[in-house]
Protein backbone atom coordinates (compact mmCIF):
# COMPACT_ATOMS: atom_id res chain seq x y z
CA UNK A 1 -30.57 72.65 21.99
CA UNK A 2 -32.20 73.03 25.06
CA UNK A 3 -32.78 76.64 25.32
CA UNK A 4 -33.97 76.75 21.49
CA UNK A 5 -35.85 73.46 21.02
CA UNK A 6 -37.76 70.60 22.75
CA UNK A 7 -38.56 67.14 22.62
CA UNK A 8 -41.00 66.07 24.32
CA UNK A 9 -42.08 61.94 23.74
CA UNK A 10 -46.01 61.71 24.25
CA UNK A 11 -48.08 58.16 24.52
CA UNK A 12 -48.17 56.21 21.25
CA UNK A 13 -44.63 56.93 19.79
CA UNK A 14 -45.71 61.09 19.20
CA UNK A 15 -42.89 63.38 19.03
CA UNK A 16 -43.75 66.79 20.16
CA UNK A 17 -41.25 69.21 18.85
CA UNK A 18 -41.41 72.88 20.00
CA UNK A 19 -39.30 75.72 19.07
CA UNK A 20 -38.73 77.66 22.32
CA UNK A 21 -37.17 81.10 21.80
CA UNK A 22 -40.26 82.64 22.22
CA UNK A 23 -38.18 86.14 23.48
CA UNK A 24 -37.13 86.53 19.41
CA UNK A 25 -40.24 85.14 17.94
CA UNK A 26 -38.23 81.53 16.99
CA UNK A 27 -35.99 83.39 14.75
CA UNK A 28 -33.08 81.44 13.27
CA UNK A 29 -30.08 82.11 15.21
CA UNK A 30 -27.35 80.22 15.00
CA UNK A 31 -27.81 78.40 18.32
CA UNK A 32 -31.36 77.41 16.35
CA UNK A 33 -29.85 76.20 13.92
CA UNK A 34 -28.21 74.10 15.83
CA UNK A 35 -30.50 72.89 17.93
CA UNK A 36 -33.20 72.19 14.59
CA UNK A 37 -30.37 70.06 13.43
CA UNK A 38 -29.97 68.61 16.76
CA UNK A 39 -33.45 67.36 17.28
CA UNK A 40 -33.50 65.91 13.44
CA UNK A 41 -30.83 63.70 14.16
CA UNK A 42 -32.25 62.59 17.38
CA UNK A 43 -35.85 61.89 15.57
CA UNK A 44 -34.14 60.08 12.57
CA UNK A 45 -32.61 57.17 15.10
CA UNK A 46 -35.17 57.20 17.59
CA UNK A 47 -37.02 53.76 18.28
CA UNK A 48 -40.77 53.68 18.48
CA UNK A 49 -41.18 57.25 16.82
CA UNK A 50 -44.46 56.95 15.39
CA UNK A 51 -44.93 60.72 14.23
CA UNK A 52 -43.93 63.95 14.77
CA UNK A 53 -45.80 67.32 15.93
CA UNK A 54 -43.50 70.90 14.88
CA UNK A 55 -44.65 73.99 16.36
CA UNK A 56 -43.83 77.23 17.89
CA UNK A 57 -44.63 78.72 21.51
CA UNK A 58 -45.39 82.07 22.04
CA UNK A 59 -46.50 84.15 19.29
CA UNK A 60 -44.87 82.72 15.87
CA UNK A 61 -44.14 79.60 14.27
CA UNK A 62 -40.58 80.98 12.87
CA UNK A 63 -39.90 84.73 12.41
CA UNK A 64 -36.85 83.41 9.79
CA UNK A 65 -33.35 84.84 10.25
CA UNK A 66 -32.05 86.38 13.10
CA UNK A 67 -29.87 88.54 10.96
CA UNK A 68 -28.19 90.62 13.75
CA UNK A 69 -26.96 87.61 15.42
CA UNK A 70 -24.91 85.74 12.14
CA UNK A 71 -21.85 85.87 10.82
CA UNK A 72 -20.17 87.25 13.88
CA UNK A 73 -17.91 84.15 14.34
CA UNK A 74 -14.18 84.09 13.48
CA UNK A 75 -12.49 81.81 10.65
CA UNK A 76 -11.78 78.44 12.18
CA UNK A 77 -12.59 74.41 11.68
CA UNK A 78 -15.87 74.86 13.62
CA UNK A 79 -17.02 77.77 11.67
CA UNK A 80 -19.98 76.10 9.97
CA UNK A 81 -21.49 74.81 13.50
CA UNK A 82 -20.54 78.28 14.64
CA UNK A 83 -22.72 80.05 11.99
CA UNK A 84 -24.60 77.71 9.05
CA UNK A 85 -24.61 80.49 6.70
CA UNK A 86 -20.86 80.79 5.94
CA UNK A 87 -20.24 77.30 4.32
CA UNK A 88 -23.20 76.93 1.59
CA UNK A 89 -21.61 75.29 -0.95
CA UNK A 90 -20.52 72.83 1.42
CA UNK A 91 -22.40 69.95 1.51
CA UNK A 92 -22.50 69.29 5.55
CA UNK A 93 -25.43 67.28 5.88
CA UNK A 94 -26.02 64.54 3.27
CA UNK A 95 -27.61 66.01 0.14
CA UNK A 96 -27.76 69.97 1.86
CA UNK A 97 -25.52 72.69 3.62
CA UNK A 98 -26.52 73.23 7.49
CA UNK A 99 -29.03 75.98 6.62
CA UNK A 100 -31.04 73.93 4.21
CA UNK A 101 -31.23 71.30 6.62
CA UNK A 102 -33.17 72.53 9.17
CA UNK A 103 -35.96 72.50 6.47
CA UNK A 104 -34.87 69.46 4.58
CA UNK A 105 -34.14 67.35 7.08
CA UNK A 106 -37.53 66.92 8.25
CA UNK A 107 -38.13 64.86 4.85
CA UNK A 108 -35.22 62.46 6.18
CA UNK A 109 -37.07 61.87 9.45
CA UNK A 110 -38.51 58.07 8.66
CA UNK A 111 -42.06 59.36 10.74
CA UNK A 112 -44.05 61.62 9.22
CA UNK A 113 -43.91 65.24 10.38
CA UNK A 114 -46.88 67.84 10.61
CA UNK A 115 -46.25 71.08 11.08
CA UNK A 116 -48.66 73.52 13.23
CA UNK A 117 -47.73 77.14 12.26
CA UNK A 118 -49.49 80.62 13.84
CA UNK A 119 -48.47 83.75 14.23
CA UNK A 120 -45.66 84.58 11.80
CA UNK A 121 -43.75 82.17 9.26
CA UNK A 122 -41.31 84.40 7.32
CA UNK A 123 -38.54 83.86 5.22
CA UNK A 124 -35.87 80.66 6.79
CA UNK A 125 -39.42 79.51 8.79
CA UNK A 126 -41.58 79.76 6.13
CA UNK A 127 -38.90 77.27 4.61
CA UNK A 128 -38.93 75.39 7.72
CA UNK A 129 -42.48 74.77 7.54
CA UNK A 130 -42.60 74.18 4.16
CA UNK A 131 -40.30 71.08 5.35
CA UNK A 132 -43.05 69.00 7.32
CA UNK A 133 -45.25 66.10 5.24
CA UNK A 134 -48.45 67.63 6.56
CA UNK A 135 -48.84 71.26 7.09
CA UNK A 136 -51.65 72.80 9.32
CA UNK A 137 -51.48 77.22 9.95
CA UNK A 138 -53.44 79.59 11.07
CA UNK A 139 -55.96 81.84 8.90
CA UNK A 140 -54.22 84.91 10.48
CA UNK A 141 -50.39 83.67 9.76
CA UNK A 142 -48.73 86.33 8.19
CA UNK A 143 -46.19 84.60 6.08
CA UNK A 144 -43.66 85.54 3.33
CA UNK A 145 -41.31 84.13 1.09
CA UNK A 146 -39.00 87.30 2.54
CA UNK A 147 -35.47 86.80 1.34
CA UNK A 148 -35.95 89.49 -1.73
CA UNK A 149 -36.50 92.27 1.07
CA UNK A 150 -32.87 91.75 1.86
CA UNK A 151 -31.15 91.64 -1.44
CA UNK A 152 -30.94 87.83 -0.87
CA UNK A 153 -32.75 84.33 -2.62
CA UNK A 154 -34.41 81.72 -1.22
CA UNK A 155 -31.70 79.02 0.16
CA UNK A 156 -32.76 77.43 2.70
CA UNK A 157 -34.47 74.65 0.81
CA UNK A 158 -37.54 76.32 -0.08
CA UNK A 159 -36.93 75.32 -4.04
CA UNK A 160 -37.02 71.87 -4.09
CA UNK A 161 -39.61 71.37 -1.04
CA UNK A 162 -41.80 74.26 -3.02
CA UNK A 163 -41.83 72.32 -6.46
CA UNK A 164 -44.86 70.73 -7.14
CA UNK A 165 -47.12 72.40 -4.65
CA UNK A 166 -47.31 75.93 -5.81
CA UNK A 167 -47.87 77.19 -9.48
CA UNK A 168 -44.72 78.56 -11.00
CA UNK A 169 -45.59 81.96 -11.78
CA UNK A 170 -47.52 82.21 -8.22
CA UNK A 171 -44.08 81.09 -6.71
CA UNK A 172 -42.25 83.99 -9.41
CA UNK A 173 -44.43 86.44 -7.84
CA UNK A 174 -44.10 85.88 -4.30
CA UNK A 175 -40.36 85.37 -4.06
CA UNK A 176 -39.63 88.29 -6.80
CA UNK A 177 -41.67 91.00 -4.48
CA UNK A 178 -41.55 89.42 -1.47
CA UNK A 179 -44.82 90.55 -0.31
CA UNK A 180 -46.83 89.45 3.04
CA UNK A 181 -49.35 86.70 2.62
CA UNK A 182 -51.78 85.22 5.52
CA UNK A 183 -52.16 81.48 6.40
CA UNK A 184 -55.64 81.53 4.18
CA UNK A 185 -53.45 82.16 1.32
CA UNK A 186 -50.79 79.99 1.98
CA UNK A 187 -53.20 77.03 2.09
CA UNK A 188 -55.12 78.54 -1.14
CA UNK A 189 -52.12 78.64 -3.10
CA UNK A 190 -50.47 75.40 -1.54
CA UNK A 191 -47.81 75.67 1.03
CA UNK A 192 -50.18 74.78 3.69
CA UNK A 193 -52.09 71.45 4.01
CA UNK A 194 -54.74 72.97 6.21
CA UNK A 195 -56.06 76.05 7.53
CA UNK A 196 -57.19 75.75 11.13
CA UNK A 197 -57.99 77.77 13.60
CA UNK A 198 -56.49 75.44 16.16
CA UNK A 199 -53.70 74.39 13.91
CA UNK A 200 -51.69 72.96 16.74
CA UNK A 201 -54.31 70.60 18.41
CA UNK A 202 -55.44 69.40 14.90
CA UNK A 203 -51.73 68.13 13.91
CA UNK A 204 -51.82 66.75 17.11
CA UNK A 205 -55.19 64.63 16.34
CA UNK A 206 -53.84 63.91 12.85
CA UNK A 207 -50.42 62.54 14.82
CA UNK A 208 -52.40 60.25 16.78
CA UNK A 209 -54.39 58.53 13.63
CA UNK A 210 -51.10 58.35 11.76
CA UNK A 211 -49.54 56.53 15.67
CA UNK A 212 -52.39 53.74 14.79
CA UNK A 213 -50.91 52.66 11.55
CA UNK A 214 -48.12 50.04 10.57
CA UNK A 215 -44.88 51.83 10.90
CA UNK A 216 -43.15 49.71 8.44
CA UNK A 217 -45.87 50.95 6.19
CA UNK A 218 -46.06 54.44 6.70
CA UNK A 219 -41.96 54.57 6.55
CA UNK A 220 -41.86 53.04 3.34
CA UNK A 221 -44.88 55.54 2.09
CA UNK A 222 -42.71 58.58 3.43
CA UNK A 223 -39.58 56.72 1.17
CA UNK A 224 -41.48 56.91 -2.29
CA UNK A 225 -42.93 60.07 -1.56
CA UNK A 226 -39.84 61.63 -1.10
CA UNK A 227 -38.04 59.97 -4.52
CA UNK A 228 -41.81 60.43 -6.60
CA UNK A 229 -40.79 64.03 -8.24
CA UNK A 230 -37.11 62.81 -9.39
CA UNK A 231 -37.37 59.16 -10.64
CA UNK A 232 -38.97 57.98 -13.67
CA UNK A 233 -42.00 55.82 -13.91
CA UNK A 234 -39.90 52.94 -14.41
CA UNK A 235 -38.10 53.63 -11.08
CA UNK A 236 -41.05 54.54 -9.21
CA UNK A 237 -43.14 51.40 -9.99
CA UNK A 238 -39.87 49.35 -9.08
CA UNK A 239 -39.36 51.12 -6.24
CA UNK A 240 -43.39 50.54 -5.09
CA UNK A 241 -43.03 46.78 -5.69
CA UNK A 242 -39.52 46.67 -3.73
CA UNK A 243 -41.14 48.48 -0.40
CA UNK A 244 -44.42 46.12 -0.73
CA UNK A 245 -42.01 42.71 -1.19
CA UNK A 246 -40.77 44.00 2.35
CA UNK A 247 -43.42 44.73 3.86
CA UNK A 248 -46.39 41.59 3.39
CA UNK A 249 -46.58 39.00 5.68
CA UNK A 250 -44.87 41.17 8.29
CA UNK A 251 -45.63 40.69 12.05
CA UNK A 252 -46.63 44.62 11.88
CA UNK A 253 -48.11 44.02 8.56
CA UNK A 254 -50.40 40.96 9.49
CA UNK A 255 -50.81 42.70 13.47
CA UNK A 256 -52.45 45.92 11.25
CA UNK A 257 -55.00 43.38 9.47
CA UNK A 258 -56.05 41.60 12.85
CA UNK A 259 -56.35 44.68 14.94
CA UNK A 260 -58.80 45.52 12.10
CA UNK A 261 -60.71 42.26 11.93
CA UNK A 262 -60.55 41.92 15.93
CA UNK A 263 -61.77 45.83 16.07
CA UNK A 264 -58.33 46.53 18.73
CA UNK A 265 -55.85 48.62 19.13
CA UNK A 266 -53.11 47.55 16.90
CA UNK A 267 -49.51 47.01 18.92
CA UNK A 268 -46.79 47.56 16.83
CA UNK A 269 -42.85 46.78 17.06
CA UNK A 270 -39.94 48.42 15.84
């Protein structure tokens, strides 16, 4: 992981997660992969992760597949580790194959996870993006839902993390012909959050208001978000009372309402 992604734990619980192969503009090879899926399942069990920042050095978010650098690997146990794209029917990682995860799994992070994308987002890291609760990019991203250029569809998550934020036939269009759209777009249409011309230092800002609320709270808000497409009303208002019954009269529920009466910063526990 180390040579394709880092971790780096700032004050107040903040995750800063960088992709790193800044020589291949962050494409997905299959040590990224890897290391993607790597640094979700450290995030998912770490303690006092109060958010989480995802960006890109250099000069791109995600440039999407490396495509002269899969399926190179020999037939063996390993060879879904080896290279995520052979076994897709395979369900590797919970709900998703390997490739999906390293969009999908950001949803299964308990934190919340904003995204700061520049440069380029195409194809496998527009998907990747698409993944974060909160998405901030640059006016001048060029992005693309790219897959069609290659004979190929969307499967890297995209579908299900898509639905609901982009118009159907908008989404027809821009998988079907594949063409380039900028960040302006993106966040016109609704794949991005925000558009920013500092999109990394305003996720950053936005990870340090979400750090100063009740993490009990904002877990259990990330939980029904992530079930509110799928389950019926009937579900969802069950599911809303069940999260609340857990979560009033607290320590980190009653320490959020006197930090607000007593005008402090609150101090949470995991």
């Amino acid at each position: 992981m180390k040579d394709r992604v880092s971790i780096t734990m700032l004050d107040d619980g903040i995750a800063d997660v960088r992709f790193i192969r800044t020589d291949k503009m962050n494409a997905l090879d299959t040590a990224m992969f890897n290391g993607i899926v790597e640094a979700i399942e450290q995030l998912k069990t770490m303690k006092g992760l109060r958010a989480v920042v995802v960006s890109g050095e250099g000069r791109a978010f995600c440039a999407g597949l490396d495509l002269s650098s899969l399926g190179k690997n020999e037939d063996n146990d390993d060879a879904v580790t080896k290279d995520p794209t052979r076994s897709l029917g395979a369900r590797t990682n919970g709900i998703a194959n390997r490739a999906q995860y390293v969009a999908w799994g950001w949803r299964e992070v308990p934190a919340p996870v904003i995204a700061a994308a520049h440069g380029v987002a195409f194809g496998g890291g527009f998907q990747v993006l698409s993944g974060a609760d909160i998405r901030f990019i640059h006016p001048d991203t060029r992005c693309a839902i790219m897959e069609m250029k290659w004979g190929l569809v969307p499967d890297m998550a995209g579908f299900p993390l898509w639905r609901g934020n982009v118009r159907d036939d908008v989404l027809r269009e821009l998988t079907y012909t594949n063409r380039e759209f900028s960040g302006r777009e993106a966040q016109e249409m609704g794949f991005a959050t925000h558009v920013s011309d500092t999109p990394y230092e305003d996720a950053m800002a936005l990870a340090r208001q979400f750090a100063q609320k009740n993490p009990d709270a904002m877990k259990a808000s990330k939980r029904l978000f992530n079930i509110m497409q799928d389950a019926t009303d009937a579900e969802l208002l069950q599911a809303e009372s069940d999260e609340q019954a857990r979560i009033m009269r607290t320590p980190n529920q009653m320490e959020a309402v006197m930090s607000q009466m007593q005008k402090r910063k609150p101090e949470f526990t995991d």
